[in-house]
C-alpha atoms as a PDB file:
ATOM      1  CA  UNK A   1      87.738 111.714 177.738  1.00  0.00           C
ATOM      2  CA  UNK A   2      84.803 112.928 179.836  1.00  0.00           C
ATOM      3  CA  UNK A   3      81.146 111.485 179.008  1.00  0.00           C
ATOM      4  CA  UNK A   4      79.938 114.754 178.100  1.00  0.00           C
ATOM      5  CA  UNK A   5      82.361 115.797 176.000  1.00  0.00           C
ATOM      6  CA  UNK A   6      81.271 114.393 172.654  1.00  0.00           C
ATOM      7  CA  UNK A   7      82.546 115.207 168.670  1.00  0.00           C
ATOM      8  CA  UNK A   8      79.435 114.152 167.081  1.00  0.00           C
ATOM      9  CA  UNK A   9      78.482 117.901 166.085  1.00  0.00           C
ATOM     10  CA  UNK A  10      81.159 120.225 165.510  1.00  0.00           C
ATOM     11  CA  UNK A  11      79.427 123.499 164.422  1.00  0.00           C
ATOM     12  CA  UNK A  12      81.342 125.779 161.801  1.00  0.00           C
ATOM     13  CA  UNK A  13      78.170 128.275 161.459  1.00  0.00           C
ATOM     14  CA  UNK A  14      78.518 132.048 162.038  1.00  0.00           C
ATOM     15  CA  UNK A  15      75.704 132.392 165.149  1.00  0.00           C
ATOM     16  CA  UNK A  16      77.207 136.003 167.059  1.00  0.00           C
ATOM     17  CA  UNK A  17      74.994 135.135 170.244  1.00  0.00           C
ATOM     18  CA  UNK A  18      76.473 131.614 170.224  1.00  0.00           C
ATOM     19  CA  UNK A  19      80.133 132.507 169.731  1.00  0.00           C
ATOM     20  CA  UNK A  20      79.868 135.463 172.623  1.00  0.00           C
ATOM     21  CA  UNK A  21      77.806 132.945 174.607  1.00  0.00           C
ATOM     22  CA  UNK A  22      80.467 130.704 174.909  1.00  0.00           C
ATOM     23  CA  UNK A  23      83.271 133.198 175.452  1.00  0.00           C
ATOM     24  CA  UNK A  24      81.201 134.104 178.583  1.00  0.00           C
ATOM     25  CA  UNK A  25      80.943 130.759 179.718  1.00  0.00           C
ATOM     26  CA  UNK A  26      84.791 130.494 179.228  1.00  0.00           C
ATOM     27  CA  UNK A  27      85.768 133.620 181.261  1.00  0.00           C
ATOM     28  CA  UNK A  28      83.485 132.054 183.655  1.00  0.00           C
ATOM     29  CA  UNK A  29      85.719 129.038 184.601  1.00  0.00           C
ATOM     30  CA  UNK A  30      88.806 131.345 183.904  1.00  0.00           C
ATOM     31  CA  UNK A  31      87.290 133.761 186.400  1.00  0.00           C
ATOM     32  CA  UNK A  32      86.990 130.451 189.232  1.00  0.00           C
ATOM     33  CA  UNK A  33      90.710 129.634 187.816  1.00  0.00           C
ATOM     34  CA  UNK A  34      91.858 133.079 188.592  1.00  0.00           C
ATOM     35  CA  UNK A  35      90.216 132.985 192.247  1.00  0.00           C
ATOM     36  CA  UNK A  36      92.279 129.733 193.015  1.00  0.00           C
ATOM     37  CA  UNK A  37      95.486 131.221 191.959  1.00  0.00           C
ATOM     38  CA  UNK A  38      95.823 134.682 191.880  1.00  0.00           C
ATOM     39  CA  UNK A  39      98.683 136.174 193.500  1.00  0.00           C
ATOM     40  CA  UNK A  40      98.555 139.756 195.202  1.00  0.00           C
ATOM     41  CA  UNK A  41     100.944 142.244 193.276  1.00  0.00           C
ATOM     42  CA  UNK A  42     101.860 145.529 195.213  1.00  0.00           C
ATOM     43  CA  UNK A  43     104.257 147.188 193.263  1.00  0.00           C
ATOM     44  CA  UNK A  44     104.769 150.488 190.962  1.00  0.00           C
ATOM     45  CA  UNK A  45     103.181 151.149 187.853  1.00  0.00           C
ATOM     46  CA  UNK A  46     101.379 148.624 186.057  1.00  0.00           C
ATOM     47  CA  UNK A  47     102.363 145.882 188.442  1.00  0.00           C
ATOM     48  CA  UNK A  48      99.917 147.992 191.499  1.00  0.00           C
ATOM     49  CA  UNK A  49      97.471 146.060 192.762  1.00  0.00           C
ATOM     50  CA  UNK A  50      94.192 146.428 190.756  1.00  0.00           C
ATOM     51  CA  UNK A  51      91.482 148.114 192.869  1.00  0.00           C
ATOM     52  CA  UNK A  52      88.410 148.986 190.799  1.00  0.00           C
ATOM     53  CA  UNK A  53      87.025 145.355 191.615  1.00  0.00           C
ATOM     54  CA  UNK A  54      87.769 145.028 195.316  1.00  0.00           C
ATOM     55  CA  UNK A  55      83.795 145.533 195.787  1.00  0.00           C
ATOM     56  CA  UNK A  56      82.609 143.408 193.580  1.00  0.00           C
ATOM     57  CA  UNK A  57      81.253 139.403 194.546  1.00  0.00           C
ATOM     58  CA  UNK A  58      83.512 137.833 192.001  1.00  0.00           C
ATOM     59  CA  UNK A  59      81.287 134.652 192.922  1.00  0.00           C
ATOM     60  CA  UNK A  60      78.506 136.240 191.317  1.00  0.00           C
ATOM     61  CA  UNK A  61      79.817 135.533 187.395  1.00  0.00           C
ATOM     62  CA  UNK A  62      78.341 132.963 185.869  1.00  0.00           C
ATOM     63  CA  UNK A  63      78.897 129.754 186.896  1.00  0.00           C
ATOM     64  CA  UNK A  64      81.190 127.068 186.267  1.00  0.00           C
ATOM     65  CA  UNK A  65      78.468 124.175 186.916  1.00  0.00           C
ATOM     66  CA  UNK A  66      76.072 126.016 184.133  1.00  0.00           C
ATOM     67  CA  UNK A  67      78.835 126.318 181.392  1.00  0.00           C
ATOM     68  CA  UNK A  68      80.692 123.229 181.815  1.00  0.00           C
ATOM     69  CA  UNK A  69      78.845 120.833 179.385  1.00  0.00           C
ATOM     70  CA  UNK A  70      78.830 123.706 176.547  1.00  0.00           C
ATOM     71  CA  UNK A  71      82.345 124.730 177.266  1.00  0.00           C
ATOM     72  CA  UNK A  72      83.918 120.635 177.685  1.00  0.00           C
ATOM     73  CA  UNK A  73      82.269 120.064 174.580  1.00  0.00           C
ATOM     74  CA  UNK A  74      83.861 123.267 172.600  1.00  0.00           C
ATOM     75  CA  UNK A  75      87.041 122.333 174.572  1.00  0.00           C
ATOM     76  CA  UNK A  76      86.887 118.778 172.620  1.00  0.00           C
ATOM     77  CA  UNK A  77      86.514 120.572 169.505  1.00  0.00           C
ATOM     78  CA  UNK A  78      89.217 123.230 170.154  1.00  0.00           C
ATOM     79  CA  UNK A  79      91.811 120.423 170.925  1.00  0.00           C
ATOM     80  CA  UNK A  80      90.914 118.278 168.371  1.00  0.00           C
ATOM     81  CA  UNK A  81      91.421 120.611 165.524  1.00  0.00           C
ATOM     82  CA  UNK A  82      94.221 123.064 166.639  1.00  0.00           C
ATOM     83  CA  UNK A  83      97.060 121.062 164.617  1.00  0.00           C
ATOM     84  CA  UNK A  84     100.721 122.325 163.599  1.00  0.00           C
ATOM     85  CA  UNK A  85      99.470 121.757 160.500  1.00  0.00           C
ATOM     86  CA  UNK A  86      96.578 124.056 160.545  1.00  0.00           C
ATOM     87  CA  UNK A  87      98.509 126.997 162.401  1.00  0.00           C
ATOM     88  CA  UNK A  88     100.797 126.846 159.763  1.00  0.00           C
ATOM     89  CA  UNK A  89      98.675 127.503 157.662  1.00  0.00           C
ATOM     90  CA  UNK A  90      96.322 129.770 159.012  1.00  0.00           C
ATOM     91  CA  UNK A  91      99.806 131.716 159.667  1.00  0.00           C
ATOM     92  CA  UNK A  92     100.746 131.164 156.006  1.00  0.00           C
ATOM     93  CA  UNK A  93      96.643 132.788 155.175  1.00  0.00           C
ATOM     94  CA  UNK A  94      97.308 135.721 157.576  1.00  0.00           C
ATOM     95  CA  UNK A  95     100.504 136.565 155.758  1.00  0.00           C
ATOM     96  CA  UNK A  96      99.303 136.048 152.541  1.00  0.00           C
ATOM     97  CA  UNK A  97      95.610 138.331 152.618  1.00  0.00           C
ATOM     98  CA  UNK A  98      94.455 141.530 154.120  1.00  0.00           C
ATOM     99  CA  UNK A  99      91.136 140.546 154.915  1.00  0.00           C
ATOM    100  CA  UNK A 100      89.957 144.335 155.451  1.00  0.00           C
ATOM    101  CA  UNK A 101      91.509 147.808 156.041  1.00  0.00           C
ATOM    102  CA  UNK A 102      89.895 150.263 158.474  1.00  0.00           C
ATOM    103  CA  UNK A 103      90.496 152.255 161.356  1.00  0.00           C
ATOM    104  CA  UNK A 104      91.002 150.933 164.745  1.00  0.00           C
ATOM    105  CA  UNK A 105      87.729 152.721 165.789  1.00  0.00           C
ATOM    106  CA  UNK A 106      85.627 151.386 162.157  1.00  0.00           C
ATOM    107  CA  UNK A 107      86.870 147.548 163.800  1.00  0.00           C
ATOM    108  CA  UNK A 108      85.322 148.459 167.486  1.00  0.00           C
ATOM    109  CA  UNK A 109      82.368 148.938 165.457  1.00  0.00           C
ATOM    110  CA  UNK A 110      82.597 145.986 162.882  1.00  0.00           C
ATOM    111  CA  UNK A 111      82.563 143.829 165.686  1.00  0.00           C
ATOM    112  CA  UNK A 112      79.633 145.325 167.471  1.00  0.00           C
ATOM    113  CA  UNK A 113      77.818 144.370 164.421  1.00  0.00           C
ATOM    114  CA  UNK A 114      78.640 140.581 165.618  1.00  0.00           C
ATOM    115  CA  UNK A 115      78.399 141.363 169.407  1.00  0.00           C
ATOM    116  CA  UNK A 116      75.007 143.454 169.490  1.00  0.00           C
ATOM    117  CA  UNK A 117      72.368 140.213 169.318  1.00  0.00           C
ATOM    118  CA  UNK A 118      74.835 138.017 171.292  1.00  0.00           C
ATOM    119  CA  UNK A 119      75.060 138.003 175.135  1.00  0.00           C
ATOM    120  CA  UNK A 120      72.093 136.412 176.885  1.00  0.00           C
ATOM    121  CA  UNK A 121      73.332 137.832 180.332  1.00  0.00           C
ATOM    122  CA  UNK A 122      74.202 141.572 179.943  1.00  0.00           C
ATOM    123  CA  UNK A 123      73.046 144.287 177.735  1.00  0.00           C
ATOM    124  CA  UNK A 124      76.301 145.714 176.930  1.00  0.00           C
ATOM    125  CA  UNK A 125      77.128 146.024 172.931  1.00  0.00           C
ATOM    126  CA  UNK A 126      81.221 145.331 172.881  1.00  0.00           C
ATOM    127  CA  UNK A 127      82.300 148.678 172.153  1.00  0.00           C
ATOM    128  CA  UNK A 128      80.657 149.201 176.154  1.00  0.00           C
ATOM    129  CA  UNK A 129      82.238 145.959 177.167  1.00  0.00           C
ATOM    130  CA  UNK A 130      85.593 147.282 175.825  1.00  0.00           C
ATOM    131  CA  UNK A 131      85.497 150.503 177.507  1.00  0.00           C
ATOM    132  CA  UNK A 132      84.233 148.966 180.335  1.00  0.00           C
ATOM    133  CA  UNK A 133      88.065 147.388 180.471  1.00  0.00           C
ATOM    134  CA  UNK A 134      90.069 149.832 179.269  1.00  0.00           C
ATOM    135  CA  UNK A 135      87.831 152.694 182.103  1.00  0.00           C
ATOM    136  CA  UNK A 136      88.701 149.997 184.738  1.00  0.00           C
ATOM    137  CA  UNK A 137      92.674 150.689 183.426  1.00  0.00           C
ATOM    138  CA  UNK A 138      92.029 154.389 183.353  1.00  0.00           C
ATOM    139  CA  UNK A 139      90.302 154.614 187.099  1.00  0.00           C
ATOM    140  CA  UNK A 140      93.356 152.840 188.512  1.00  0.00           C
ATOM    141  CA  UNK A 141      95.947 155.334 187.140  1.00  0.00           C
ATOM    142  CA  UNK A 142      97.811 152.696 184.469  1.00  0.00           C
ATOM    143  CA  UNK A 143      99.385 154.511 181.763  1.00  0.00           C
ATOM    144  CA  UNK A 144      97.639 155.546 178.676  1.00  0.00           C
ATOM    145  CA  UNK A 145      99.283 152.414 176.780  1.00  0.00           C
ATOM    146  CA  UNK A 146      97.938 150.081 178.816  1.00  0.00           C
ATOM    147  CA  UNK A 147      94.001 151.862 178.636  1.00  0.00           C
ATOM    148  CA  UNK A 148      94.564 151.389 175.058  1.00  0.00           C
ATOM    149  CA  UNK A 149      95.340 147.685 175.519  1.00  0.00           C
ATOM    150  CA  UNK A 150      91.848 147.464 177.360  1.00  0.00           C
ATOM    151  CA  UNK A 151      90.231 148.801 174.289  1.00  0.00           C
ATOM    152  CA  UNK A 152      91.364 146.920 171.436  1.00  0.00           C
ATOM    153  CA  UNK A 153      92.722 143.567 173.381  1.00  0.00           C
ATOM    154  CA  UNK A 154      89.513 141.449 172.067  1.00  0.00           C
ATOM    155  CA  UNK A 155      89.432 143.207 168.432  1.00  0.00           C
ATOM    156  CA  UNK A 156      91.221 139.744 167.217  1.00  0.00           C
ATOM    157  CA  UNK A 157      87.232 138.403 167.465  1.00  0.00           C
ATOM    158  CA  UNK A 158      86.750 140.296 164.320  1.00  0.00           C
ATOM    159  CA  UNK A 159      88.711 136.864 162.903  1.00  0.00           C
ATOM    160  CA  UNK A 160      85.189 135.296 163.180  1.00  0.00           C
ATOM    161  CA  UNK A 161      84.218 137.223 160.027  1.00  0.00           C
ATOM    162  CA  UNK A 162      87.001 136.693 157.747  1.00  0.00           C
ATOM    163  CA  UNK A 163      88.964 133.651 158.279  1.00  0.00           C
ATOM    164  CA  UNK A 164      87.472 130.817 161.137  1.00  0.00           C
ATOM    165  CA  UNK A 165      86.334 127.669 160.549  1.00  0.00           C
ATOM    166  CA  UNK A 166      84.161 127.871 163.591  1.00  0.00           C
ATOM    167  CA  UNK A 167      84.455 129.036 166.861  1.00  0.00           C
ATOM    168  CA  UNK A 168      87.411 126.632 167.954  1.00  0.00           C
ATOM    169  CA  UNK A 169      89.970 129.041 166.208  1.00  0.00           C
ATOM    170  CA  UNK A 170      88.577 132.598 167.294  1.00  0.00           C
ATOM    171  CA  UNK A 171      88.033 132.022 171.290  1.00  0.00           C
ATOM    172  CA  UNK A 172      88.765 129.840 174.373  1.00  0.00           C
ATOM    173  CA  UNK A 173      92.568 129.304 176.113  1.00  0.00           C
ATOM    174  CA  UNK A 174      95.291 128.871 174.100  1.00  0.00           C
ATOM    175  CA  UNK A 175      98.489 126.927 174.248  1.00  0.00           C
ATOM    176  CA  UNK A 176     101.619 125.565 172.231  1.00  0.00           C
ATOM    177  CA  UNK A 177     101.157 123.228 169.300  1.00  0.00           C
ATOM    178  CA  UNK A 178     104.381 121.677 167.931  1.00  0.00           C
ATOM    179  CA  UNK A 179     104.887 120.643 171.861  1.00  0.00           C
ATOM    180  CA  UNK A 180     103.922 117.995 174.237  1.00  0.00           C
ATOM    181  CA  UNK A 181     100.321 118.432 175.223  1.00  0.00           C
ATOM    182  CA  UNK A 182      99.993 119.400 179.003  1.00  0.00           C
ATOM    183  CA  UNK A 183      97.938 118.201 181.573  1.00  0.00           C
ATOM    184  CA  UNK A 184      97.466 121.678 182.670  1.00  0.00           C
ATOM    185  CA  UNK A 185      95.703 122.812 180.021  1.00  0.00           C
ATOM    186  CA  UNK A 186      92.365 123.175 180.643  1.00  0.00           C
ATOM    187  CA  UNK A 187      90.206 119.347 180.328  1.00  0.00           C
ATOM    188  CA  UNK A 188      94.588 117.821 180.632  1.00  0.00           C
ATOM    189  CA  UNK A 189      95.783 115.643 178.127  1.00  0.00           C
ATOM    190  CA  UNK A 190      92.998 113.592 177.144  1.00  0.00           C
ATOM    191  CA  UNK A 191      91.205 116.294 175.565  1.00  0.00           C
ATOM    192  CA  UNK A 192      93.768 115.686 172.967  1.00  0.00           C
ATOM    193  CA  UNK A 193      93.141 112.352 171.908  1.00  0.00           C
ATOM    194  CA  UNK A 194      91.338 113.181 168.474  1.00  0.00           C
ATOM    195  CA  UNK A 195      94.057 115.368 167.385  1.00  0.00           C
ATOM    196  CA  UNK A 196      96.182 113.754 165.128  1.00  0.00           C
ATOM    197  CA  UNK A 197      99.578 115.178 167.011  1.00  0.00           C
ATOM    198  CA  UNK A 198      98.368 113.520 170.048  1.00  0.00           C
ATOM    199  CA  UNK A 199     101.253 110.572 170.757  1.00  0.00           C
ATOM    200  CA  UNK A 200     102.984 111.931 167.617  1.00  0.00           C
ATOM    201  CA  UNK A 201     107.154 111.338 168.291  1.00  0.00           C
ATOM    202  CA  UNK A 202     108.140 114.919 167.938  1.00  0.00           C
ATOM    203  CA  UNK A 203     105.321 117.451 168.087  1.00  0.00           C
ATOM    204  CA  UNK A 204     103.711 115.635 171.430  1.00  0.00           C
ATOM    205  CA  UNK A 205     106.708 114.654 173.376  1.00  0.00           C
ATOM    206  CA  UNK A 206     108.295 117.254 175.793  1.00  0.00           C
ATOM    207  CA  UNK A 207     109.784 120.597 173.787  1.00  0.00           C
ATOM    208  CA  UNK A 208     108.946 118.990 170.436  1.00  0.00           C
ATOM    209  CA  UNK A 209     110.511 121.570 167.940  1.00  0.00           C
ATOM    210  CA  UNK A 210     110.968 123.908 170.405  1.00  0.00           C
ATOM    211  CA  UNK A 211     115.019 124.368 172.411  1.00  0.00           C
ATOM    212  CA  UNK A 212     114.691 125.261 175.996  1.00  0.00           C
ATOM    213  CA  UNK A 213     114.998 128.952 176.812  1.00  0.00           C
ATOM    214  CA  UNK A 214     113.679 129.431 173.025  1.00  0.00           C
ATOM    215  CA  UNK A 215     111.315 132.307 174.022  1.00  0.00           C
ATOM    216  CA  UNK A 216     107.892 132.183 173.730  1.00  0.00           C
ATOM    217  CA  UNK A 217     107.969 134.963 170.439  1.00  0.00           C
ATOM    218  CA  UNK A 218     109.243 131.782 168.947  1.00  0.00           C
ATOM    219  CA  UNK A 219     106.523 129.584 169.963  1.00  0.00           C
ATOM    220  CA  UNK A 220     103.269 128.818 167.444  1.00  0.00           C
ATOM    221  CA  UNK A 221     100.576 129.477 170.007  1.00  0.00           C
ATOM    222  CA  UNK A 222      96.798 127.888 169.045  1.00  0.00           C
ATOM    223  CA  UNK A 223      95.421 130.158 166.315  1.00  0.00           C
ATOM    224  CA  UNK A 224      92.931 132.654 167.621  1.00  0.00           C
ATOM    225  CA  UNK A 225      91.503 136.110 168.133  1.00  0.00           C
ATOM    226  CA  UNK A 226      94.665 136.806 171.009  1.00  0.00           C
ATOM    227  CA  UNK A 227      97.019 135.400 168.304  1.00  0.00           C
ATOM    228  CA  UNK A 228      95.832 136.824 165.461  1.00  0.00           C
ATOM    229  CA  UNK A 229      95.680 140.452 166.604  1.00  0.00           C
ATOM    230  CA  UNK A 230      98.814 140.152 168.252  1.00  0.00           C
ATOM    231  CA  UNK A 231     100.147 139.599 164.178  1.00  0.00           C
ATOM    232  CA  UNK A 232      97.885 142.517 163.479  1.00  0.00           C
ATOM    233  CA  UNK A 233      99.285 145.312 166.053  1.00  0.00           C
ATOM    234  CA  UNK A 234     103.079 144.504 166.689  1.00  0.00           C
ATOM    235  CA  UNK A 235     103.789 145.782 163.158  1.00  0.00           C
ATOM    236  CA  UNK A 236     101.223 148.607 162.877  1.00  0.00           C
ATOM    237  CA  UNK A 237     101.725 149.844 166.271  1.00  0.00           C
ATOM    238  CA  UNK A 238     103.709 151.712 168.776  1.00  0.00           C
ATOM    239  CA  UNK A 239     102.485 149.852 171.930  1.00  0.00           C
ATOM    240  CA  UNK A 240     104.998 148.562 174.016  1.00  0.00           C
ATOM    241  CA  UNK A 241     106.257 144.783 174.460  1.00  0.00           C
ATOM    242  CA  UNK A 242     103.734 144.512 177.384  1.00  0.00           C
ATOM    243  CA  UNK A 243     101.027 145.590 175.688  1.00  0.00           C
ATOM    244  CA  UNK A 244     101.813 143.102 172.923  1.00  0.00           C
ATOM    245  CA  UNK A 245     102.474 140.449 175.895  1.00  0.00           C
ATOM    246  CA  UNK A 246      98.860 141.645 177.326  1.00  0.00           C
ATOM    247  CA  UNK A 247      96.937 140.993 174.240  1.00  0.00           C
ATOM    248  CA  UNK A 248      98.662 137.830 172.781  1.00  0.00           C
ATOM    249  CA  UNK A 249      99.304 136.139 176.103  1.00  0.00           C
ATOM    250  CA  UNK A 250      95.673 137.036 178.061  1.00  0.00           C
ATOM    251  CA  UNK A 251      94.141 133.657 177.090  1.00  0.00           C
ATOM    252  CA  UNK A 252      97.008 131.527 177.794  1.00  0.00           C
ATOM    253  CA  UNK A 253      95.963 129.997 180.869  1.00  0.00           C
ATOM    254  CA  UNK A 254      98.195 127.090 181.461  1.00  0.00           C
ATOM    255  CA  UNK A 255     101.150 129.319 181.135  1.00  0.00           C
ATOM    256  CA  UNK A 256     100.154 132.622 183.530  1.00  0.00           C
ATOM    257  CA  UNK A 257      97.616 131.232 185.360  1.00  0.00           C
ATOM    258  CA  UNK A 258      98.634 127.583 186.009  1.00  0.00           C
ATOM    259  CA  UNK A 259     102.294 127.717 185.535  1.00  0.00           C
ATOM    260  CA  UNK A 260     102.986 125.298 182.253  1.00  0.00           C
ATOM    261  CA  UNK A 261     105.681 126.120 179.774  1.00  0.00           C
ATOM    262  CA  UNK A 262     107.964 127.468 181.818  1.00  0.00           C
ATOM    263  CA  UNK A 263     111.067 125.637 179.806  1.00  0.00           C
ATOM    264  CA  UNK A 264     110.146 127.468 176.595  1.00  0.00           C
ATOM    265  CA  UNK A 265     110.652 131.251 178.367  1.00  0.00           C
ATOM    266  CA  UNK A 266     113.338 133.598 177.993  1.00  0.00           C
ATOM    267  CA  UNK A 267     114.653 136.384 180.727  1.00  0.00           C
ATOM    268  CA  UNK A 268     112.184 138.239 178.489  1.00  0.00           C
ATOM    269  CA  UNK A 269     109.189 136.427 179.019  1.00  0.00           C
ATOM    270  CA  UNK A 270     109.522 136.439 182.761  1.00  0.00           C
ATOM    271  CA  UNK A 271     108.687 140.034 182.842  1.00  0.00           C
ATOM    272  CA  UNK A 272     106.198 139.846 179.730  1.00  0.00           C
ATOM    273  CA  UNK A 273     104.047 137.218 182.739  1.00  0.00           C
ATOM    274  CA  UNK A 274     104.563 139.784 185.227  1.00  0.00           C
ATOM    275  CA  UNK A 275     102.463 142.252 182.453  1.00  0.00           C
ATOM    276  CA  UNK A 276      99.974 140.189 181.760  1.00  0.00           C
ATOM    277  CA  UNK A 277      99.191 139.083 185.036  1.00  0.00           C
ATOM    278  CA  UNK A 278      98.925 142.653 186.026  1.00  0.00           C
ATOM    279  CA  UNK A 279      96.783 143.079 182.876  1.00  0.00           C
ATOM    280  CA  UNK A 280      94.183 139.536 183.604  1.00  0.00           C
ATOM    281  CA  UNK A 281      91.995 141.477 186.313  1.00  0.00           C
ATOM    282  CA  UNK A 282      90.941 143.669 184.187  1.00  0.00           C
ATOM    283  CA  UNK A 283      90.105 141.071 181.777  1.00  0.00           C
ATOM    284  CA  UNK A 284      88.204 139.375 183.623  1.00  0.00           C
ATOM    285  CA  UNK A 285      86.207 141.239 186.369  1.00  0.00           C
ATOM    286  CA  UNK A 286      85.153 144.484 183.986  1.00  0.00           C
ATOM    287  CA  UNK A 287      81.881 143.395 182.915  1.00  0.00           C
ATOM    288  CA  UNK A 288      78.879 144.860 184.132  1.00  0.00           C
ATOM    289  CA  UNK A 289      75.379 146.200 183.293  1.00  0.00           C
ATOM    290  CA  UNK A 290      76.355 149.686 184.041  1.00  0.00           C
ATOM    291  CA  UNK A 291      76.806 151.972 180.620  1.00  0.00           C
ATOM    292  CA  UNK A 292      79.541 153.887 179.683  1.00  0.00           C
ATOM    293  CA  UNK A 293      78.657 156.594 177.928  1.00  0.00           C
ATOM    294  CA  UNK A 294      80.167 155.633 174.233  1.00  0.00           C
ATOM    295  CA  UNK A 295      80.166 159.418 172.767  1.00  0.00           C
ATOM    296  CA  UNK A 296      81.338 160.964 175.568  1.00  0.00           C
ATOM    297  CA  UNK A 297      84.754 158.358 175.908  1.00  0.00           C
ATOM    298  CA  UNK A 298      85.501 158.161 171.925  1.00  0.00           C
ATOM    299  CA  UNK A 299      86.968 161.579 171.791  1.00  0.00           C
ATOM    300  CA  UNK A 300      89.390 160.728 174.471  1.00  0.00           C
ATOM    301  CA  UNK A 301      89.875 157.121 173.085  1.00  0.00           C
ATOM    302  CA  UNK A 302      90.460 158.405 169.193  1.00  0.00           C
ATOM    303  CA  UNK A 303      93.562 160.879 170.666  1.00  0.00           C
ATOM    304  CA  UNK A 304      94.860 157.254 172.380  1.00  0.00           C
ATOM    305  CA  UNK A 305      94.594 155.098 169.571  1.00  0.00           C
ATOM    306  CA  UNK A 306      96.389 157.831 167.440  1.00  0.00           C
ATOM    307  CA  UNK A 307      99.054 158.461 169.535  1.00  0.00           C
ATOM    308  CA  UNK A 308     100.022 154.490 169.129  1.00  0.00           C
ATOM    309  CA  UNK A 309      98.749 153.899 165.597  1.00  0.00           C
ATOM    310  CA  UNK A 310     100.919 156.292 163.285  1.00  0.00           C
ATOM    311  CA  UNK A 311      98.787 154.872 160.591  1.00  0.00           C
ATOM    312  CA  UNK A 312      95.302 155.822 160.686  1.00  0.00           C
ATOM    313  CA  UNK A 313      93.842 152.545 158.283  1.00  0.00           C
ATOM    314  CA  UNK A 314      94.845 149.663 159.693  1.00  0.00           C
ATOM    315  CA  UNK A 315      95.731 146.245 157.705  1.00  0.00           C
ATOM    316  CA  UNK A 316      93.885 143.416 158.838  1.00  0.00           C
END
């Protein structure tokens, strides 16, 4: 475990700036990640090569050296507390309560309520951040589906009101629980030591109660905003398996970034990673201090979200 990475503290409060805070800091290293790694996709479709950020100095985002000690510390939490037994039952609590019903559009602005005193570094509400992704999507010709993914594919955050304990089960990477901890998850193995799986004879060693080839739709992923709007949508919605792919997947690092897991996937999956590695740019090189223009996009975002959302009030 690294020196800086300590457990004295775990904070459970509800603090907006210093939950949105940290997801910066996190896309930060993700961004560095994505630099190292990212392969150069030139086909048709969804899979074209992104081009709205070819201009931009990607070493510009915020740095890794600036958000390590924050983000190894959160890290530490995160891995310590993400347990088969709590995604079972925060699984169990998502099945069992709708926390809220409103309209895809009523959630954008919910969580704007959280997001509007929160970034130190930008100031973009989220509704402007999540146009910002899904305008990105729109100036590079993807189809309508995926612009819509854009817009909604960080909604899950509104879990940060209802059901988290903290900020360990709404944000950060995510990965398998129920499987052997790997080392290229983000921090490796020993970030695990506190959790009570780690070294435990099934759920930390290899496929634990997975089969190979199982699929990853029938893997527990760590409980948080990707996951839980992912449970949200794929019921609710028409959006296609890659848009479902592109918002449960976009935080799973080890798998489409760094190449873990690949034993769990199906023939499915294998084009589900070619989606949301199309899909990442976007995700992670969108944010900037220049304003869309929120009442002049909704009317053209409304006739999107109701073209995939037959039903108008949405469980959540």
């Amino acid at each position: 475990m690294a020196p800086a990475a300590t457990l004295s503290a775990f904070n459970t409060t509800r603090d907006g700036k210093a939950l949105e805070s940290l997801s910066d800091d996190i896309d930060a290293i993700n961004v560095l990640k994505q630099q190292q790694q990212q392969q150069q996709q030139k086909e048709n479709d969804i899979y074209t090569e992104s081009t709205f950020d070819k201009s931009k100095d990607k070493t510009q985002f915020r740095q890794y050296e600036t958000a390590s000690d924050r983000v190894k510390n959160f890290y530490i939490e995160q891995h310590t507390k993400q347990t088969v037994a709590y995604n079972l039952q925060a699984r169990n609590r998502f099945k069992a309560t709708t926390r809220a019903r409103m309209s895809i559009w009523e959630a954008i602005e919910k969580l704007n309520t959280l997001i509007d005193e929160s970034d130190p570094d930008t100031s973009l509400s989220q509704i402007e951040h999540l146009l910002q992704s899904a305008e990105a999507i729109r100036r590079d010709g993807k189809p309508r589906w995926m612009q819509l993914t854009g817009l909604i594919h960080d909604l899950g955050k509104l879990l940060y009101f209802f059901d988290a304990q903290g900020q360990w089960d709404v944000v950060g990477d995510t990965f398998p629980v129920g499987c052997a901890f790997d080392s290229r998850i983000i921090y490796g193995r020993e970030s695990f030591e506190r959790n009570p799986d780690f070294g435990h004879p099934v759920f930390d060693n290899g496929l634990g109660i997975y089969a190979p080839g199982i699929g990853l739709e029938n893997v527990m992923l760590s409980w948080g905003h990707d996951e839980y709007l992912y449970h949200v949508v794929k019921d609710q919605s028409t959006l296609p398996a890659e848009a479902l792919a592109m918002i449960r997947y976009h935080s799973f690092y080890p798998w489409h970034n760094a190449g873990a897991y690949r034993e769990l996937m199906n023939e499915k999956d294998e084009e589900m990673l070619r989606a949301v590695k199309a899909f990442n740019p976007y995700d992670l090189y969108s944010k900037s201090d220049e304003l869309p223009k929120v009442e002049e996009l909704r009317p053209y975002y409304e006739e999107l979200i109701d073209e995939y959302f037959p039903v108008k009030v949405i469980n959540w």
